[in-house]
Every structure is written in C-alpha cells, then in structure tokens.
PDB file of N, CA and C in Angstrom:
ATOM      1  N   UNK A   1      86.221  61.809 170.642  1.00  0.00           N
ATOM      2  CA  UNK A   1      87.143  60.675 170.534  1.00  0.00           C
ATOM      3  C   UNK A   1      86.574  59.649 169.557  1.00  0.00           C
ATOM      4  N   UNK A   2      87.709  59.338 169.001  1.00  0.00           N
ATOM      5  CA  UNK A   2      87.107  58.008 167.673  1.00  0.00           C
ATOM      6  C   UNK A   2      88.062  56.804 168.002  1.00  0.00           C
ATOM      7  N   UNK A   3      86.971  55.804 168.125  1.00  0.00           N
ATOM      8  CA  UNK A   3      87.800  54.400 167.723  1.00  0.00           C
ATOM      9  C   UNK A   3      87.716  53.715 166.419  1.00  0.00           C
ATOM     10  N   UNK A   4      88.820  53.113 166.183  1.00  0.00           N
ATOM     11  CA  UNK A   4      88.463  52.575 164.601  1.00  0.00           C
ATOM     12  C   UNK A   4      89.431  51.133 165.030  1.00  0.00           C
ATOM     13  N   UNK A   5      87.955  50.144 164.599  1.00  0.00           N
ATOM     14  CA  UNK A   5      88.343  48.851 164.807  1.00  0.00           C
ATOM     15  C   UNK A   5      88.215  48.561 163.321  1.00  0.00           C
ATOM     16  N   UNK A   6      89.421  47.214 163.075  1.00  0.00           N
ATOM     17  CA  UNK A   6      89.630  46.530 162.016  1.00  0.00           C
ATOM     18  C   UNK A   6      89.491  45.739 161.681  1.00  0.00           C
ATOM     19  N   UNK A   7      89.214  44.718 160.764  1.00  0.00           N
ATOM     20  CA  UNK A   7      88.870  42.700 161.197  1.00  0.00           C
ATOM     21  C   UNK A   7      89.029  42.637 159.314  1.00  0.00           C
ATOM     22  N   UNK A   8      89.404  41.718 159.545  1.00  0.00           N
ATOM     23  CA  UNK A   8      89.572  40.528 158.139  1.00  0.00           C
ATOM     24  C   UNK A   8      91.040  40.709 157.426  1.00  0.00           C
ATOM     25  N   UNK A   9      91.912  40.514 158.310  1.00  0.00           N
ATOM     26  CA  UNK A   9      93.448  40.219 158.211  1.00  0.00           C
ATOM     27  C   UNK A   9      93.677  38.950 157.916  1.00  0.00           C
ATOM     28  N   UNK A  10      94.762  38.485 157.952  1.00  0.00           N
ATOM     29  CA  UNK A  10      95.103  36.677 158.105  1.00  0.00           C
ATOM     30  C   UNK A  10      95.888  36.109 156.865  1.00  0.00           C
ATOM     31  N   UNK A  11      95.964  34.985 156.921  1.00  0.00           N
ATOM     32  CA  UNK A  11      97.172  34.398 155.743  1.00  0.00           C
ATOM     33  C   UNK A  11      96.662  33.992 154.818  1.00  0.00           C
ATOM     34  N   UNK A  12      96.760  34.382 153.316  1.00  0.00           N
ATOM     35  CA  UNK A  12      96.508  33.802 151.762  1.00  0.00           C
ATOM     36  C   UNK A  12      97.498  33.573 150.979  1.00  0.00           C
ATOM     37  N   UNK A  13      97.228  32.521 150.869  1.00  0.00           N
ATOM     38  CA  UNK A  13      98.826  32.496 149.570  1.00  0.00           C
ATOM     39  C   UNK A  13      98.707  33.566 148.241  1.00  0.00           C
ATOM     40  N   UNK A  14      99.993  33.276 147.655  1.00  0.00           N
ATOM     41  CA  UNK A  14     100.151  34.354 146.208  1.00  0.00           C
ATOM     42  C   UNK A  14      99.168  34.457 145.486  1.00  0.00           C
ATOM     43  N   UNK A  15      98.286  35.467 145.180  1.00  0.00           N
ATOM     44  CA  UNK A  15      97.525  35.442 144.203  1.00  0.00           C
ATOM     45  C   UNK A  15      95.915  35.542 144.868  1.00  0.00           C
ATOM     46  N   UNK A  16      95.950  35.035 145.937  1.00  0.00           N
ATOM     47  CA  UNK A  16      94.651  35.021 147.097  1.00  0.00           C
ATOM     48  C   UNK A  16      93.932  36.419 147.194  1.00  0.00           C
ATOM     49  N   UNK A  17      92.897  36.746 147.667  1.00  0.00           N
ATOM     50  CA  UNK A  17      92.050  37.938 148.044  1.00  0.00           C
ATOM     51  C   UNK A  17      92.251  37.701 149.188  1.00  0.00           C
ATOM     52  N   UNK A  18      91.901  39.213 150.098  1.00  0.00           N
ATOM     53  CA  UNK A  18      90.875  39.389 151.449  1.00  0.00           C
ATOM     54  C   UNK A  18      90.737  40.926 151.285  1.00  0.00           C
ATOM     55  N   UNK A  19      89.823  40.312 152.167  1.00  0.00           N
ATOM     56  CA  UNK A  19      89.005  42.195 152.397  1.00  0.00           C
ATOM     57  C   UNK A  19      89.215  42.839 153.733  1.00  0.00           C
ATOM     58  N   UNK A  20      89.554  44.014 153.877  1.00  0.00           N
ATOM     59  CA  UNK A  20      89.792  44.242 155.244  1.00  0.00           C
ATOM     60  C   UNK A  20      88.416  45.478 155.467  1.00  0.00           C
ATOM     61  N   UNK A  21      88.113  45.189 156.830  1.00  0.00           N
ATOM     62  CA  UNK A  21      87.154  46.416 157.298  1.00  0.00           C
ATOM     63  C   UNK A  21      87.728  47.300 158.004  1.00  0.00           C
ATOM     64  N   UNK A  22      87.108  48.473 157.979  1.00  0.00           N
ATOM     65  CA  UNK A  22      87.397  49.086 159.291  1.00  0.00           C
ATOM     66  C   UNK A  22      86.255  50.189 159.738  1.00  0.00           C
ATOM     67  N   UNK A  23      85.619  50.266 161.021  1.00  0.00           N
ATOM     68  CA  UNK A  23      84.532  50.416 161.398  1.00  0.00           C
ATOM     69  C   UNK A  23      84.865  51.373 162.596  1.00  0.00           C
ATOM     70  N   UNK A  24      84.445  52.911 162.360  1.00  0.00           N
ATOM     71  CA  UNK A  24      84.775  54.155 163.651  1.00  0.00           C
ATOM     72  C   UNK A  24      83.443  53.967 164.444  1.00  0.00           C
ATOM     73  N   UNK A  25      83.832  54.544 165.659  1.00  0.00           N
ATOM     74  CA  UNK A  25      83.118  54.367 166.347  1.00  0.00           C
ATOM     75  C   UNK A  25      82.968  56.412 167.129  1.00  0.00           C
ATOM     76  N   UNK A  26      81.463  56.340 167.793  1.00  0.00           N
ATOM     77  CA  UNK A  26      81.673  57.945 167.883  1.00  0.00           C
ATOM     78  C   UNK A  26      80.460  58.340 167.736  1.00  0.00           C
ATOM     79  N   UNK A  27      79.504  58.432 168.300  1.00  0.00           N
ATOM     80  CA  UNK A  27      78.161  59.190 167.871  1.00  0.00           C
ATOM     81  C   UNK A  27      78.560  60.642 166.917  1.00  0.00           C
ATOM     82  N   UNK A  28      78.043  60.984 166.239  1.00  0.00           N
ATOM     83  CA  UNK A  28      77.822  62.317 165.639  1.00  0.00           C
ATOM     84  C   UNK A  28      79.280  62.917 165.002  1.00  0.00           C
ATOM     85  N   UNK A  29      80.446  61.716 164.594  1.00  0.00           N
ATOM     86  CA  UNK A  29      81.653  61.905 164.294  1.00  0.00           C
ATOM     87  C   UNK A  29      81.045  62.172 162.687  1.00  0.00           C
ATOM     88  N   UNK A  30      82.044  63.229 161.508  1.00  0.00           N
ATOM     89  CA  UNK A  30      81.968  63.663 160.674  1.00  0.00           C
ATOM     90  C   UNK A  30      83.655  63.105 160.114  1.00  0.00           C
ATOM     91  N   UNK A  31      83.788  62.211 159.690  1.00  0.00           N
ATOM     92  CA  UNK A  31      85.166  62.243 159.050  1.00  0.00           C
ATOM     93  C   UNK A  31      85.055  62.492 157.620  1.00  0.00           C
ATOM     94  N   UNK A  32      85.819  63.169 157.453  1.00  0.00           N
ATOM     95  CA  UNK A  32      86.679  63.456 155.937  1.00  0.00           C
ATOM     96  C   UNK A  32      86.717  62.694 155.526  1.00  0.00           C
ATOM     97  N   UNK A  33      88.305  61.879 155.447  1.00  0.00           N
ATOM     98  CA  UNK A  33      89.090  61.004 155.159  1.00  0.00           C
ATOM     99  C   UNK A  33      89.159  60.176 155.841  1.00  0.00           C
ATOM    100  N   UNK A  34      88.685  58.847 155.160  1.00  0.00           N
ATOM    101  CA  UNK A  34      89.618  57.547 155.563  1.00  0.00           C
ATOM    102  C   UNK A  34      90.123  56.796 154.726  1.00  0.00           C
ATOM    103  N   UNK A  35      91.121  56.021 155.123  1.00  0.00           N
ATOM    104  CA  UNK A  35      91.975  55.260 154.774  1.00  0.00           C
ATOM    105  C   UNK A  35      92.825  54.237 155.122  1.00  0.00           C
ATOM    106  N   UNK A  36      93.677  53.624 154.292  1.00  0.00           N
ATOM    107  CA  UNK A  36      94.312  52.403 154.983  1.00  0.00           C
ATOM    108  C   UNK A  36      96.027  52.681 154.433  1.00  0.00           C
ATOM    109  N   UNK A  37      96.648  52.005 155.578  1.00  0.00           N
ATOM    110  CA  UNK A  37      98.392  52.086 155.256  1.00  0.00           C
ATOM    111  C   UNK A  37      98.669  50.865 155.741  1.00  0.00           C
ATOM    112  N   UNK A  38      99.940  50.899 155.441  1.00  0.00           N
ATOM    113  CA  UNK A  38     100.484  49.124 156.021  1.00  0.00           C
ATOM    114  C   UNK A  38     102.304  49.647 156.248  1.00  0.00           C
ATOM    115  N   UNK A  39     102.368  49.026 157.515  1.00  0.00           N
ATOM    116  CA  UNK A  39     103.522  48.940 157.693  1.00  0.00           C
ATOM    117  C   UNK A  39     104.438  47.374 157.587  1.00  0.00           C
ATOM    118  N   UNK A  40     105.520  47.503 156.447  1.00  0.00           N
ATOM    119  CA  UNK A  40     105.959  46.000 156.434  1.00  0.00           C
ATOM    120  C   UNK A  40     107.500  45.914 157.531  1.00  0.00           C
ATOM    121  N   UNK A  41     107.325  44.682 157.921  1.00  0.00           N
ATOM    122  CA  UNK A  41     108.788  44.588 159.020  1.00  0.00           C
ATOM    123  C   UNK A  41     110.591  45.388 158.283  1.00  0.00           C
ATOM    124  N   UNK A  42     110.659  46.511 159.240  1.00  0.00           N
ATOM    125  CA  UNK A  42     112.029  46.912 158.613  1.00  0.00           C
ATOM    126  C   UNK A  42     111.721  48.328 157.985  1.00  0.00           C
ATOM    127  N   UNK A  43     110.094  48.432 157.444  1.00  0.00           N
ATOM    128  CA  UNK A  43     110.269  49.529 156.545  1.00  0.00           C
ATOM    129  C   UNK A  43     109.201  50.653 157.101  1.00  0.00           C
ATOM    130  N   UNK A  44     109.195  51.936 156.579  1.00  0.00           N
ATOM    131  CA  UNK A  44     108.133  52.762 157.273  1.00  0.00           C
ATOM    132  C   UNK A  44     106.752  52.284 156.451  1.00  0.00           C
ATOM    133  N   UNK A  45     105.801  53.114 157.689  1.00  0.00           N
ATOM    134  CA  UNK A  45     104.649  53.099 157.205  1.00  0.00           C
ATOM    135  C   UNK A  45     103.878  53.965 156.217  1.00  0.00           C
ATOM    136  N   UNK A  46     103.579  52.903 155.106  1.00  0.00           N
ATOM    137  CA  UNK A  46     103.371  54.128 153.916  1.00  0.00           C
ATOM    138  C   UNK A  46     101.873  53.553 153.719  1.00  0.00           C
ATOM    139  N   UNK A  47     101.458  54.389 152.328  1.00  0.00           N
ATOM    140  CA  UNK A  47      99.936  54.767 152.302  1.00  0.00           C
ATOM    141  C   UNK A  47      99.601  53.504 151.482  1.00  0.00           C
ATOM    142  N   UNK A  48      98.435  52.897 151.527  1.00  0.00           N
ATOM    143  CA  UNK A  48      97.496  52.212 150.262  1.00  0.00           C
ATOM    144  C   UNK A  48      96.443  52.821 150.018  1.00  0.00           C
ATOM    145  N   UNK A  49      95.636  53.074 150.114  1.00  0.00           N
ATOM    146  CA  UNK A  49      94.630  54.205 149.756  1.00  0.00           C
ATOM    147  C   UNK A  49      93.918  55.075 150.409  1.00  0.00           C
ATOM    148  N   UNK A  50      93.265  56.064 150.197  1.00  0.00           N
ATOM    149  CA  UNK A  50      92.248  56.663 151.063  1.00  0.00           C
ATOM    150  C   UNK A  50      90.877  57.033 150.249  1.00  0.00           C
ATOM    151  N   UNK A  51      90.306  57.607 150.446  1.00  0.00           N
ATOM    152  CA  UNK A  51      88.595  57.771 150.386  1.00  0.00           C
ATOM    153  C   UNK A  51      88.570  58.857 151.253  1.00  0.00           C
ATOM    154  N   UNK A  52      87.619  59.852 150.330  1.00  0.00           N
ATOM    155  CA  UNK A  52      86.780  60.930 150.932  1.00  0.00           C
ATOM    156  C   UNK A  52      85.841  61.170 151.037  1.00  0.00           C
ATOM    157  N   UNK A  53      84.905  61.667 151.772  1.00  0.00           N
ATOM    158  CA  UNK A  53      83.440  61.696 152.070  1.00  0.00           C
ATOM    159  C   UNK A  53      82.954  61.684 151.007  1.00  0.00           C
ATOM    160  N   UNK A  54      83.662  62.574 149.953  1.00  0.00           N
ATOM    161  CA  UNK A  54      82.830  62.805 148.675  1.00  0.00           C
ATOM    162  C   UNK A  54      83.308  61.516 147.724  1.00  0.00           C
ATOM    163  N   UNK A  55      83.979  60.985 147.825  1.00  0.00           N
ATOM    164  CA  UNK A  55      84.053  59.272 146.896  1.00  0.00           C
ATOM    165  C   UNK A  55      85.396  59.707 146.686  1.00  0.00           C
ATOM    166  N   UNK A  56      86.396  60.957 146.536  1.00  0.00           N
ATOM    167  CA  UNK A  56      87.608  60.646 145.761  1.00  0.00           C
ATOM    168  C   UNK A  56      88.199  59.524 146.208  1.00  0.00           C
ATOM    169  N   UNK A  57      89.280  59.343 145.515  1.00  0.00           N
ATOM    170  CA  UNK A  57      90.295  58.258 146.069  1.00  0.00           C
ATOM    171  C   UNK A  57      91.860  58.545 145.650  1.00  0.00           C
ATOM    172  N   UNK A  58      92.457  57.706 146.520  1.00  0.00           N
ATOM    173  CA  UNK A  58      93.586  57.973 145.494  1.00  0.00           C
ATOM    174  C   UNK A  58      94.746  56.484 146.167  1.00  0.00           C
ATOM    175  N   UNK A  59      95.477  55.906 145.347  1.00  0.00           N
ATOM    176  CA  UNK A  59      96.060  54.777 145.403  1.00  0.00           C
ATOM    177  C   UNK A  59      97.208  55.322 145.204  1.00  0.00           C
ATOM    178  N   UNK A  60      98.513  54.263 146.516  1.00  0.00           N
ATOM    179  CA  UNK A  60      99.875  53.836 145.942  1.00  0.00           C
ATOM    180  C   UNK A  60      99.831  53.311 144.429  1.00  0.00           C
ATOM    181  N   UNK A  61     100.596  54.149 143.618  1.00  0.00           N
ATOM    182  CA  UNK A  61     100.647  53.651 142.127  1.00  0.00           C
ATOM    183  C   UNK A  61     100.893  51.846 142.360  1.00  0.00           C
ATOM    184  N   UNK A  62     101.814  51.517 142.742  1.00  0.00           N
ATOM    185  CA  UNK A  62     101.904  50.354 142.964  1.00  0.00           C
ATOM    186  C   UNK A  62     101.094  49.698 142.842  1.00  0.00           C
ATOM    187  N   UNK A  63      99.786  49.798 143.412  1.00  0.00           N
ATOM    188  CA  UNK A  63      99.107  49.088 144.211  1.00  0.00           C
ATOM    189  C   UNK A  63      97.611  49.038 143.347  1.00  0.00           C
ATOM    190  N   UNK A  64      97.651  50.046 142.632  1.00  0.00           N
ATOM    191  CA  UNK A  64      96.631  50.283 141.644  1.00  0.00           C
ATOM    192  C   UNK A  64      96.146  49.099 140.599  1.00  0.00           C
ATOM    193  N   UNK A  65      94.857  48.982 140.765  1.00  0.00           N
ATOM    194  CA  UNK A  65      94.452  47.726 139.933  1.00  0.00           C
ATOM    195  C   UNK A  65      94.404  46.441 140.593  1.00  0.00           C
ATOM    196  N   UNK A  66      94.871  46.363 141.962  1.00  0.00           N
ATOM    197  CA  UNK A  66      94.883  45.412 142.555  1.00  0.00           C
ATOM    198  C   UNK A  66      93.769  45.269 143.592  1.00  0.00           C
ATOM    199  N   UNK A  67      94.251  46.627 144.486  1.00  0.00           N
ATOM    200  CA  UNK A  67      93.484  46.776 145.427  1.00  0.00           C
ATOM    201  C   UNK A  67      92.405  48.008 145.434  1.00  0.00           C
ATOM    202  N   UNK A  68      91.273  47.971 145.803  1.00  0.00           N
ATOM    203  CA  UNK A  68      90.098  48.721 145.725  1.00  0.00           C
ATOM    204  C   UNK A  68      89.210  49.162 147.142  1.00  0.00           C
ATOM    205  N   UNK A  69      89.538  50.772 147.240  1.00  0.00           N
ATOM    206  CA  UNK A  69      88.874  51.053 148.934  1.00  0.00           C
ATOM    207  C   UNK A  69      87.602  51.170 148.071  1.00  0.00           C
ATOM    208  N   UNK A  70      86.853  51.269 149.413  1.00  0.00           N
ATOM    209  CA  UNK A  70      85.219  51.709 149.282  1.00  0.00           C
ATOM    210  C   UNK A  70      84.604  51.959 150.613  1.00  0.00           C
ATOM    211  N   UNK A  71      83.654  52.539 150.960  1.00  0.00           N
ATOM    212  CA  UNK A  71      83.417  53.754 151.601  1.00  0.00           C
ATOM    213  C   UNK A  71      81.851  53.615 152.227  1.00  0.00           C
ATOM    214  N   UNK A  72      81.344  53.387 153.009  1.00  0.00           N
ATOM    215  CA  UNK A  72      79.829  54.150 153.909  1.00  0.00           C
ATOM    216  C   UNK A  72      80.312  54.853 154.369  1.00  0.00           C
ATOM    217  N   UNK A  73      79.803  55.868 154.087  1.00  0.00           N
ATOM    218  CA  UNK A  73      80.306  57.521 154.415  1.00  0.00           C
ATOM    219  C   UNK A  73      78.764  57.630 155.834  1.00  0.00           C
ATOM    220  N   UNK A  74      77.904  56.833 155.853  1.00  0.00           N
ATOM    221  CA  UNK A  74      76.909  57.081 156.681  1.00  0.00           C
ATOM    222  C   UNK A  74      77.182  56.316 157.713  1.00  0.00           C
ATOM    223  N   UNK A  75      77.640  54.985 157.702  1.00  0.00           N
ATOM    224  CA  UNK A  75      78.532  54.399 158.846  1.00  0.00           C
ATOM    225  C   UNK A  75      79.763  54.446 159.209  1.00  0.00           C
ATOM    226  N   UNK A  76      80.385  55.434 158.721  1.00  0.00           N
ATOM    227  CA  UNK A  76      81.778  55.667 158.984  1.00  0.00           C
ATOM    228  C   UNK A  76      82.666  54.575 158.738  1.00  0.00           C
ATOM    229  N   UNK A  77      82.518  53.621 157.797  1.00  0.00           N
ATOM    230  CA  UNK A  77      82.851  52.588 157.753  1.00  0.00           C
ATOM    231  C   UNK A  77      84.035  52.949 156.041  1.00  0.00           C
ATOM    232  N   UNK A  78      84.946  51.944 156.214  1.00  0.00           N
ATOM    233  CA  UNK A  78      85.899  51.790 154.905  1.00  0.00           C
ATOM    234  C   UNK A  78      86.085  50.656 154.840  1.00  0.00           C
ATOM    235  N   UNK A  79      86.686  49.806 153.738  1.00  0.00           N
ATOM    236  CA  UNK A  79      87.042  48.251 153.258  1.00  0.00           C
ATOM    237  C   UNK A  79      87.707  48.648 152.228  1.00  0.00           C
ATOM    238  N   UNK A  80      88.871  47.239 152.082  1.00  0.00           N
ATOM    239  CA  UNK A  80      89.629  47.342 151.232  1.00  0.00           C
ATOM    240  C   UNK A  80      89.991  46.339 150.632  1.00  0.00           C
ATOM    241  N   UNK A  81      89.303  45.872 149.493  1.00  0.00           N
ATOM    242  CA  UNK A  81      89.578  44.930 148.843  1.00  0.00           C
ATOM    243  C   UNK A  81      91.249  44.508 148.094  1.00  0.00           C
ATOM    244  N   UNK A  82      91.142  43.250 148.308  1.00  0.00           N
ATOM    245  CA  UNK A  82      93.000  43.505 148.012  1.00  0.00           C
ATOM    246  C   UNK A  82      92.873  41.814 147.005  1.00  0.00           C
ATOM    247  N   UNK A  83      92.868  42.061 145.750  1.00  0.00           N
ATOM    248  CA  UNK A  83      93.339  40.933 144.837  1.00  0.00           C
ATOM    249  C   UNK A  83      94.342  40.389 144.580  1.00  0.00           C
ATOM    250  N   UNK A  84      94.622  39.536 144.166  1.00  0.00           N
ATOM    251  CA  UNK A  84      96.422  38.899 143.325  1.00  0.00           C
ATOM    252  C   UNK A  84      97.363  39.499 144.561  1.00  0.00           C
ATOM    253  N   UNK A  85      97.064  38.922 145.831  1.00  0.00           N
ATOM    254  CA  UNK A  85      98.168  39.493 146.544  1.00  0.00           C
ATOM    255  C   UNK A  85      99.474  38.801 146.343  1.00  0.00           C
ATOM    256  N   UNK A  86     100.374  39.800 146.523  1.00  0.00           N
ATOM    257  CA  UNK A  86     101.888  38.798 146.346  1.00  0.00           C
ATOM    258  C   UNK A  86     102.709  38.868 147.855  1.00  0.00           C
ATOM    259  N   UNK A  87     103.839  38.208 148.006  1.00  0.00           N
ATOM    260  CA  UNK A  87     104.064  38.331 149.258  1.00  0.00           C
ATOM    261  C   UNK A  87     105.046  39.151 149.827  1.00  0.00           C
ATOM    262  N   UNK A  88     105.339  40.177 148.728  1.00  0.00           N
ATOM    263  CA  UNK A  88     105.693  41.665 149.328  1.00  0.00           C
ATOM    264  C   UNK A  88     104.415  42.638 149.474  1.00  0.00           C
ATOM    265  N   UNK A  89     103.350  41.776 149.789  1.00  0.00           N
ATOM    266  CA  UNK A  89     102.217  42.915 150.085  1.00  0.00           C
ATOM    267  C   UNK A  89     102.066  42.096 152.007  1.00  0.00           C
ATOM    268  N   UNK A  90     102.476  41.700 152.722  1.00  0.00           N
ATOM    269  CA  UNK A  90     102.618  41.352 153.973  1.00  0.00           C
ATOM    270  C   UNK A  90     103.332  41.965 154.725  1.00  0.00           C
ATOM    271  N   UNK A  91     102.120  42.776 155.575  1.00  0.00           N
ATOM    272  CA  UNK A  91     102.246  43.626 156.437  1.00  0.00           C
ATOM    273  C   UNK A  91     101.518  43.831 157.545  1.00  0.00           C
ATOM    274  N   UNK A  92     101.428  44.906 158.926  1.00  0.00           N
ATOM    275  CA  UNK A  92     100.717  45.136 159.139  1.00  0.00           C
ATOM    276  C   UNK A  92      99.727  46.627 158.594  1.00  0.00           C
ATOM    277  N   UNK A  93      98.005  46.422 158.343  1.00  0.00           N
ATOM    278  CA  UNK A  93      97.561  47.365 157.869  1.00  0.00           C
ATOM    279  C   UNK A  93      96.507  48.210 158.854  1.00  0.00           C
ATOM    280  N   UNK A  94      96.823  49.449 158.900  1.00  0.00           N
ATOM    281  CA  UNK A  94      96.586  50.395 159.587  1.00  0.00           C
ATOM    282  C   UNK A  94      95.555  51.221 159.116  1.00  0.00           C
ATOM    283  N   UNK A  95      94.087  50.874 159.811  1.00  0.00           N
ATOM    284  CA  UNK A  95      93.013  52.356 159.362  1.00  0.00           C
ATOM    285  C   UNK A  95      93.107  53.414 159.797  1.00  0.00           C
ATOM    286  N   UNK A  96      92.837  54.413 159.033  1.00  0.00           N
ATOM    287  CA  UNK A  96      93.151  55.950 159.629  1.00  0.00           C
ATOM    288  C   UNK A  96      91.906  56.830 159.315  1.00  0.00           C
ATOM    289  N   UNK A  97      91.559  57.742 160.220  1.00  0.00           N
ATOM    290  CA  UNK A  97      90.585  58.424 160.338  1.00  0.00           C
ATOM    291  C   UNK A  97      90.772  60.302 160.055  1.00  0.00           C
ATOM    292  N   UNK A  98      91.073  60.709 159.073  1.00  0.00           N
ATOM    293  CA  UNK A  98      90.898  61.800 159.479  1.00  0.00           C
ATOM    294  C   UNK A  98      90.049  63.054 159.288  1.00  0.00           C
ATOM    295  N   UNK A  99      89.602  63.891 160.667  1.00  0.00           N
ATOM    296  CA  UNK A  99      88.119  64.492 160.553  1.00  0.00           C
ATOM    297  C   UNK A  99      88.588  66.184 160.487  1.00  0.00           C
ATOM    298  N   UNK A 100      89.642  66.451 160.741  1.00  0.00           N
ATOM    299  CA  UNK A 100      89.939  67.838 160.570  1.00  0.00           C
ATOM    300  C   UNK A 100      91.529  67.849 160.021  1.00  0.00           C
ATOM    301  N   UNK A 101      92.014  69.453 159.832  1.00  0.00           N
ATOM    302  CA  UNK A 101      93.421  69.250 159.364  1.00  0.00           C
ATOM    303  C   UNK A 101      94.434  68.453 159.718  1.00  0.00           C
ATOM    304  N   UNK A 102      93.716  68.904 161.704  1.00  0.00           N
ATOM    305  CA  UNK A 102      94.974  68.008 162.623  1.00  0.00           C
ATOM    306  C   UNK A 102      94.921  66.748 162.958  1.00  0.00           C
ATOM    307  N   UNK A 103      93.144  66.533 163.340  1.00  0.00           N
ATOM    308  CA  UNK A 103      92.543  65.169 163.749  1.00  0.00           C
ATOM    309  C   UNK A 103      92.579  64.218 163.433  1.00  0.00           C
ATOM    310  N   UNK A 104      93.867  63.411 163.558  1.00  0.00           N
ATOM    311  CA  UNK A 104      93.619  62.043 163.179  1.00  0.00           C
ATOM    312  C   UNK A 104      93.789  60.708 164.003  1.00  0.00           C
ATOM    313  N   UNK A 105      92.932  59.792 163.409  1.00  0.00           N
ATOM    314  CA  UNK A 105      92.651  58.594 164.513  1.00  0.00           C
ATOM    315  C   UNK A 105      93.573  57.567 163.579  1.00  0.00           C
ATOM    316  N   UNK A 106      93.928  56.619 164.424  1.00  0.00           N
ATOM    317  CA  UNK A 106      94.420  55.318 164.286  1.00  0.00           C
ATOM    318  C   UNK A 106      94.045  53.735 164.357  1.00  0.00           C
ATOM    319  N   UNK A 107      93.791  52.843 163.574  1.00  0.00           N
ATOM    320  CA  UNK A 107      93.191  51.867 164.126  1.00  0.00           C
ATOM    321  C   UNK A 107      94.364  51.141 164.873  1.00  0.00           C
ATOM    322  N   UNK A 108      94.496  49.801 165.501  1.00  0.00           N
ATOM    323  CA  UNK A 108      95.029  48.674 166.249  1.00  0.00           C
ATOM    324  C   UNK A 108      96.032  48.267 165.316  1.00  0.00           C
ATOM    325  N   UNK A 109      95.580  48.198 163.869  1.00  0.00           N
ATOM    326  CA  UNK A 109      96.237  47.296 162.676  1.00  0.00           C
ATOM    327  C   UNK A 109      95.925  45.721 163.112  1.00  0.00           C
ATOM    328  N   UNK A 110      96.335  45.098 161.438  1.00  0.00           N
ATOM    329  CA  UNK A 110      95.571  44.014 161.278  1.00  0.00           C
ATOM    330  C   UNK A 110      96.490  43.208 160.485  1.00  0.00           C
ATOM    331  N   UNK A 111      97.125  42.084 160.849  1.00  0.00           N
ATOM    332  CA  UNK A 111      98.277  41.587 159.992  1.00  0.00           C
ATOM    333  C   UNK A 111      97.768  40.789 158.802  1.00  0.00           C
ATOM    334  N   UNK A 112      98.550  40.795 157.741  1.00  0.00           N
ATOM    335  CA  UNK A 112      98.426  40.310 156.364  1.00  0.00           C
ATOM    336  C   UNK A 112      99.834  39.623 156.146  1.00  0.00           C
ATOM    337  N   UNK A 113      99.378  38.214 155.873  1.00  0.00           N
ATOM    338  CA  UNK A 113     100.451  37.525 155.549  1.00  0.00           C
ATOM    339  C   UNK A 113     100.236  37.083 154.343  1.00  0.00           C
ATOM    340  N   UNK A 114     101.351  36.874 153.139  1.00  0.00           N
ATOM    341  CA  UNK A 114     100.547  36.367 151.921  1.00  0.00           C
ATOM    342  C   UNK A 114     102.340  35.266 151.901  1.00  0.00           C
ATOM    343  N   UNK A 115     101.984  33.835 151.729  1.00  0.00           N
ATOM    344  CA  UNK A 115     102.838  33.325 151.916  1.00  0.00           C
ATOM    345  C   UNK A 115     102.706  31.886 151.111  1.00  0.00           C
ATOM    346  N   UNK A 116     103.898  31.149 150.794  1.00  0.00           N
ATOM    347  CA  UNK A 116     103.073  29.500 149.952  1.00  0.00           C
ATOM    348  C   UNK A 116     103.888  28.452 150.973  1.00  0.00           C
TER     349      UNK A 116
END
C-alpha cells in the first residue's frame, strides 16, 4: 500500500509561482511513474506531467515551458514547479503513483487558485 501526501497548494495571483510536493509513503515501494493532474470545476481530470524513474518526462503541450516536474527517485518524492500561472490554471492537483501496469495510487489533491 502507498500513500502519497501533497502540500504547497494555495492562492497566487496571475503570473505568480508555487511549487507543489508530493511525498509516497511505503517502505521498499519501487514506483515507475509519477506524476501530477489537476482537475478544474466542471471539467475532467487531465494530465500535467509525469516523470519516470529513469528522468523521462512528458508535459500537457499547453503547459510546456511553464511548468517543470522533477523527481527523487530515492525518496519517492515529485514537485512541480508551476510559473506565470494564469487563472485558467485553478484547480484541484492530483499526485499519482504508478508502480506496475495496473498499480496506481492517488494523492488527497491540493487546490490552486490563481486569482487578482
């Protein structure tokens, strides 16, 4: 069993940074993939990036150039730097864990408001 807690959500106006963490929990857990998604009010939940053990990545085109994952692959840990936010990027954002084809974990999510 994996937990994956999240922290550094909260409100920035247009153009503002934050960084979000997210931190599994699990003695002797091996994940693949992690990553982050965001669900905004009204719409499904789609992807912002992920990270693989081995460094790939891959970004919502959208979203590219803005925001930047990064990875301890030894603490099971991911962050996601998020620049020039605008305020169709306010959502809630969701870490995801996954350690096999089927296995995947979920974090709590972490709300992002970007507002003036």
């Amino acid at each position: 069993q994996v937990q994956l807690v999240e922290s550094g959500g909260g409100t920035v106006q247009p153009g503002g940074s934050l960084r979000l963490s997210c931190a599994a929990s699990g003695s002797g857990v091996s994940i693949y993939v992690m990553g982050w998604y965001r669900q905004a009010p009204g719409k499904q939940r789609e992807l912002v990036a992920y990270i693989t053990n081995g460094g790939g990545t891959n970004y919502a085109d959208s979203l590219k150039g803005r925001f930047t994952i990064s990875r301890d692959a030894a603490k099971n840990a991911v962050d996601l730097q998020m620049n020039n936010l605008k305020p169709e990027d306010t959502a809630v954002y969701y870490c995801r864990a996954q350690l096999g084809a089927s296995e995947v974990y979920w974090g709590q999510g972490t709300q992002v408001t970007v507002w003036s």
